[in-house]
Protein backbone atom coordinates (compact mmCIF):
# COMPACT_ATOMS: atom_id res chain seq x y z
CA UNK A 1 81.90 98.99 84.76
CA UNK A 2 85.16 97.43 84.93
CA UNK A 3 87.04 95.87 81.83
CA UNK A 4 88.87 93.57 82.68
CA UNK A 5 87.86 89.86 83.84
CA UNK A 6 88.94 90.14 87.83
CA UNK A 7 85.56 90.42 89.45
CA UNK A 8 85.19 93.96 91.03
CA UNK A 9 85.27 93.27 94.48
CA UNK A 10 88.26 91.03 94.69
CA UNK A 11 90.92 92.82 96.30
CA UNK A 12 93.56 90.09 96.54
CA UNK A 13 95.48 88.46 94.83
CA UNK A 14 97.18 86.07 96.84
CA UNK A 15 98.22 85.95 100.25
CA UNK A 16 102.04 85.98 99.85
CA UNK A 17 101.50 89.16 97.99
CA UNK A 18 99.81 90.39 100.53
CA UNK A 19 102.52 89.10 102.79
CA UNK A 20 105.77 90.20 100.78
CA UNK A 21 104.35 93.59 99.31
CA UNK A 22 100.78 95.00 101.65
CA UNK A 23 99.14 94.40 97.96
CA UNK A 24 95.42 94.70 98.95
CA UNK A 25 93.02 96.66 96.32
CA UNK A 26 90.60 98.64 97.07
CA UNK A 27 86.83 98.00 96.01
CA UNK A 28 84.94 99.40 93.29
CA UNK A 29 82.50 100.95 95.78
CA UNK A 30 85.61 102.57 97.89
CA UNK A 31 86.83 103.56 94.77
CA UNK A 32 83.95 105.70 93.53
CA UNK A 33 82.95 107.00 97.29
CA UNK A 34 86.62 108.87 97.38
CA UNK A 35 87.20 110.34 93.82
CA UNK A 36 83.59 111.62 94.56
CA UNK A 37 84.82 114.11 96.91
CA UNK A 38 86.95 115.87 93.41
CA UNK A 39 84.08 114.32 91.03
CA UNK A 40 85.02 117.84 89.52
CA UNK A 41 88.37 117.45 88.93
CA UNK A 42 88.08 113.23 87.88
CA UNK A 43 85.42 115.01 85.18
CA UNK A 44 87.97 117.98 83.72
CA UNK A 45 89.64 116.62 80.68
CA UNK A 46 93.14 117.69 81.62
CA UNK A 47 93.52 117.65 85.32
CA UNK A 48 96.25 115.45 86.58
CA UNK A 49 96.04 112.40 88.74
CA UNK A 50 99.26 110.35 90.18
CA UNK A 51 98.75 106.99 91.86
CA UNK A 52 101.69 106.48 93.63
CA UNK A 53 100.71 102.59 94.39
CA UNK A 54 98.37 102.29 91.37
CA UNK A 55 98.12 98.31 91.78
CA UNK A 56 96.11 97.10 88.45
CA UNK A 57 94.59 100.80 88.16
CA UNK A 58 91.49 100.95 90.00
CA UNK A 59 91.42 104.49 91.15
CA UNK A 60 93.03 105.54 87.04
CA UNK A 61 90.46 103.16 85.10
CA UNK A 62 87.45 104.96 87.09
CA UNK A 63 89.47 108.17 86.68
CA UNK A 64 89.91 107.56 82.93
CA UNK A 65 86.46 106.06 82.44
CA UNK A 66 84.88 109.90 83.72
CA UNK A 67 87.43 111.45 81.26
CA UNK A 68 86.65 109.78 78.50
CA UNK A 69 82.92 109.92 79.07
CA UNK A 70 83.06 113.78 79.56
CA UNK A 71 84.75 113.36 76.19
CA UNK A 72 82.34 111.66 74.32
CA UNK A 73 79.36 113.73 75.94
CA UNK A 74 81.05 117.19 74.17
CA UNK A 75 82.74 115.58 71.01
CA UNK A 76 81.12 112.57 70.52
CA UNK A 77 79.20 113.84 66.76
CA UNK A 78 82.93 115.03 65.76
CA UNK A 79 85.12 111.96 65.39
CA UNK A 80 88.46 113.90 65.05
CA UNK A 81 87.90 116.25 68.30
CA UNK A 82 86.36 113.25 70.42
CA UNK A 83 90.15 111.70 69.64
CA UNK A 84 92.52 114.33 69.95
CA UNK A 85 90.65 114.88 73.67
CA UNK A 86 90.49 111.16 74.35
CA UNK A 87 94.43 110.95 73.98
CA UNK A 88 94.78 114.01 76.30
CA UNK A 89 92.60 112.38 79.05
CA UNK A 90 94.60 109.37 78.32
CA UNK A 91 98.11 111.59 79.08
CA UNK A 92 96.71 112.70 82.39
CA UNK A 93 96.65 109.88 84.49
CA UNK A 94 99.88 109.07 86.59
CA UNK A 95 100.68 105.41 88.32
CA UNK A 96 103.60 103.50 89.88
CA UNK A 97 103.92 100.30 91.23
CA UNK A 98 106.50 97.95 92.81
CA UNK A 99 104.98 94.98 90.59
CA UNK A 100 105.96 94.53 86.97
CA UNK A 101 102.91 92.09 86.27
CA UNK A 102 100.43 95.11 88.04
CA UNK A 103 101.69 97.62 85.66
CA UNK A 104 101.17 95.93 82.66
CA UNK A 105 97.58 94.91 83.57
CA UNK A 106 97.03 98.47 84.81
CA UNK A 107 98.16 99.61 81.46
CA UNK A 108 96.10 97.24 79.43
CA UNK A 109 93.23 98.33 81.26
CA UNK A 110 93.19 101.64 81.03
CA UNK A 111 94.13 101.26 77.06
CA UNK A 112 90.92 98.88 76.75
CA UNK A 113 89.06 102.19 78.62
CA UNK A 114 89.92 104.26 75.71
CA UNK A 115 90.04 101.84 72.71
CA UNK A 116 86.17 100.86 73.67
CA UNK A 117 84.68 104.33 73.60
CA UNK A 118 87.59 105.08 70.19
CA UNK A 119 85.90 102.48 68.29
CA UNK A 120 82.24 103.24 69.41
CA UNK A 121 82.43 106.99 68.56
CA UNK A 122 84.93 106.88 65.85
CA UNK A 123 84.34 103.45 63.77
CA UNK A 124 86.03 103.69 60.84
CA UNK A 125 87.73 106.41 61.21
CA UNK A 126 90.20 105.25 64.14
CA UNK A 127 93.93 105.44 63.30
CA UNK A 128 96.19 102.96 63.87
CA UNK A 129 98.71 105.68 64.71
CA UNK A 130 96.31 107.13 67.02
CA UNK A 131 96.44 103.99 69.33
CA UNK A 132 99.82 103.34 68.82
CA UNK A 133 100.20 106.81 70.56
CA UNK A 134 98.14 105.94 73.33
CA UNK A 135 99.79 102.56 74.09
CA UNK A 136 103.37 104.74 74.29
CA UNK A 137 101.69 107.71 76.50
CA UNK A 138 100.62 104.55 79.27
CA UNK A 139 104.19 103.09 78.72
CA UNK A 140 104.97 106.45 79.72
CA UNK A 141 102.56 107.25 82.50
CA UNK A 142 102.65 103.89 84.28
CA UNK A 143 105.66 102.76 85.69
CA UNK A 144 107.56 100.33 87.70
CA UNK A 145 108.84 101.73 90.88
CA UNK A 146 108.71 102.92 94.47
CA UNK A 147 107.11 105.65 95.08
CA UNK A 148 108.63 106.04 98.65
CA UNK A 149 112.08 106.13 97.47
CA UNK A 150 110.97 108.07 94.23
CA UNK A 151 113.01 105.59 91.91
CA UNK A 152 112.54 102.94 88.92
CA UNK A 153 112.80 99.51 88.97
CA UNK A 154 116.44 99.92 87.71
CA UNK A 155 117.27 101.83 90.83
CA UNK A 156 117.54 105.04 88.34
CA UNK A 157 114.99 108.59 89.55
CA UNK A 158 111.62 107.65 88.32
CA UNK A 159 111.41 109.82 85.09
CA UNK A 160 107.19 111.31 84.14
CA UNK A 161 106.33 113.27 80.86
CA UNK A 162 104.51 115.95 80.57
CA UNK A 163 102.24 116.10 77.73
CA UNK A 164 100.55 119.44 77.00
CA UNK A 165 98.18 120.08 73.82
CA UNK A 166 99.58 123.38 72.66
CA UNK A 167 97.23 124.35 69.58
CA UNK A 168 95.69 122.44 66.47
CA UNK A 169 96.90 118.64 66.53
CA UNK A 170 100.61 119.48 68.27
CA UNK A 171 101.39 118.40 71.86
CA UNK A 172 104.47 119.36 73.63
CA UNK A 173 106.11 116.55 75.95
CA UNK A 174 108.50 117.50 78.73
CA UNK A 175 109.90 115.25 81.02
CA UNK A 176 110.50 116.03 84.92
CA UNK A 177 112.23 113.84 87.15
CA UNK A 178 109.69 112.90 89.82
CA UNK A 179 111.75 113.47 93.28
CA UNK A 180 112.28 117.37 91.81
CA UNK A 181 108.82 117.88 91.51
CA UNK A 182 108.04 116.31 95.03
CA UNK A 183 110.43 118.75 97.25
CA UNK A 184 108.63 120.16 99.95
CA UNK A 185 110.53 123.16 99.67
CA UNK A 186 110.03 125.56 97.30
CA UNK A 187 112.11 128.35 95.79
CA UNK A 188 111.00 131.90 97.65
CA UNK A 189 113.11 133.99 95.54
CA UNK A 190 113.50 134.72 91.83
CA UNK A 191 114.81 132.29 89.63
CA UNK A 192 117.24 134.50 88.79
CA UNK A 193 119.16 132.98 92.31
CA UNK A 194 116.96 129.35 91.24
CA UNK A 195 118.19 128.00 87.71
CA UNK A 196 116.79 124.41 87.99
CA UNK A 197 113.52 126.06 88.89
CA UNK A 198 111.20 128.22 86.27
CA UNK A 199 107.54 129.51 86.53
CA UNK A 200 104.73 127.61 85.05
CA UNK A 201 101.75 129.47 83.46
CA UNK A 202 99.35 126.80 84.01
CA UNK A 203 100.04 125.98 87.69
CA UNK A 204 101.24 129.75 88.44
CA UNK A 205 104.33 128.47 90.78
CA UNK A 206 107.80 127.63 90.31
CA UNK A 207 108.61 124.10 89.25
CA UNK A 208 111.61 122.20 88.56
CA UNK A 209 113.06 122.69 85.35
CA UNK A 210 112.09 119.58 82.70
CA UNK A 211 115.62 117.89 82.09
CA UNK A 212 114.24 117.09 78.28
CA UNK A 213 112.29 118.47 76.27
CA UNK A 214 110.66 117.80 72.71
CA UNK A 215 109.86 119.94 69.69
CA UNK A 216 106.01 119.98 69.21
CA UNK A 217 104.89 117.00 67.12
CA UNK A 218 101.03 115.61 66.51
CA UNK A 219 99.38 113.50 69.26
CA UNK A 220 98.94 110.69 66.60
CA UNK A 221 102.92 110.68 66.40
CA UNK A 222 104.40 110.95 69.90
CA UNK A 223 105.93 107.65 69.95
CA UNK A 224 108.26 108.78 66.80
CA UNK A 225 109.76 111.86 69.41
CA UNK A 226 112.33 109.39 71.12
C-alpha cells in the first residue's frame, strides 16, 4: 500500500510537466509486475537499487516496503536487530531526479515506509537518533540531478555514499563519485598500473576508488560524520 495521499494510479502531475520534463509515473501495478522479475534481490536486505529518474519513488517505496518487511519477518521479536537492519535497507536504495519538489516527496515517502513499521515493531523503544539517521541516509541517497549527464543540481558530479554495516552497531560510509562508477570500461590490469581503481570484496571487481572516506561510527550517529 502506498503512503502517501496521491492516489496510486495517477501518473501525472500536470501536463506542462509532462511537457517541459517527460514526467509520467508509472503505476502501482507496472511497478510490482517489473521488480517481480528480481523479487529476490527487492527481498535481500542489502542489495542495491539506483533509480536514475526516481520521480516521487515509486519503484524505491515498493523496493523499501519488501526490505523492511523481510526485516520485520526475521527481527521483528528483537527491537534492537529489527532497527539496525531497517536503517541498512533504508541505505540501499539509490534515486535522482531533475525535480527538487519530487525528491523531497520521494524522500518523505520512503522515510514514512520505515518510521511506520519503526514504531509498530519497536514502540517505545525507537530513538530519536535512530530516525534522525535515517532522514540524513535519504538526504544522502536521493538527490537532485541528471542522471544523463551524471551531475547535481549545482552543475557539480553527482556525489553517492556508500554505507556498509561492518560488525556490531558500526557502519562504514564511503563516498564514490557517480560518473566513476558508471565507466563502461574497466581496468584489465593490476591496480598496480590503476591507482584510482581498487578491488572490492563484496562485488569481487575493481571499482573506482571512494574520494572520502569515514572512520566507522554507529548507524544511530551517521549524521554527526560530516
Amino acid at each position: 500500500m502506498l503512503t502517501d495521499q496521491r492516489k496510486p494510479e495517477q501518473q501525472v502531475k500536470t501536463k506542462k510537466r509532462v511537457t517541459d520534463h517527460g514526467e509520467v509515473f508509472t503505476s502501482e501495478r507496472e511497478v510490482n509486475a517489473m521488480l517481480d522479475l528480481v523479487k529476490q534481490e527487492t527481498e535481500r536486505i542489502d542489495s542495491r537499487f539506483l533509480e536514475p529518474a526516481c520521480g516521487t519513488g515509486n519503484f524505491l517505496v515498493e523496493i523499501l516496503r519488501r526490505k523492511i518487511e523481510v526485516v520485520k519477518k526475521n527481527y521483528k521479536r528483537n527491537p534492537h536487530e529489527f532497527e539496525k537492519y531497517a536503517v541498512l535497507a533504508v541505505t540501499s536504495v539509490y534515486g535522482v531526479d531533475l525535480l527538487q519538489d519530487n525528491v523531497n516527496e520521494c524522500q518523505e515517502r520512503l522515510y514514512k515506509i520505515f518510521e511506520k513499521t519503526y514504531t509498530s515493531v519497536c514502540r517505545n523503544e525507537t530513538s530519536n537518533d535512530c530516525k534522525q539517521a535515517v532522514r540524513y541516509i535519504l538526504k544522502r541517497n536521493i538527490l537532485c540531478g541528471d542522471a544523463l549527464t551524471l551531475k547535481a543540481i549545482d552543475g557539480e558530479p553527482i556525489i553517492f555514499s556508500e554505507w556498509s554495516l561492518v560488525h556490531g552497531n558500526s557502519i562504514k560510509r564511503r563516498d564514490f563519485r557517480l560518473d566513476e562508477m558508471m565507466l563502461e570500461k574497466k581496468p584489465e590490469i593490476l591496480p598496480l598500473f590503476q591507482e584510482n581503481w581498487e578491488f572490492d570484496e563484496e562485488v569481487k571487481a575493481f571499482i573506482p576508488k571512494p574520494i572520502r572516506e569515514f572512520p566507522l561510527i554507529d548507524y544511530r550517529r551517521v549524521q554527526d560524520a560530516e
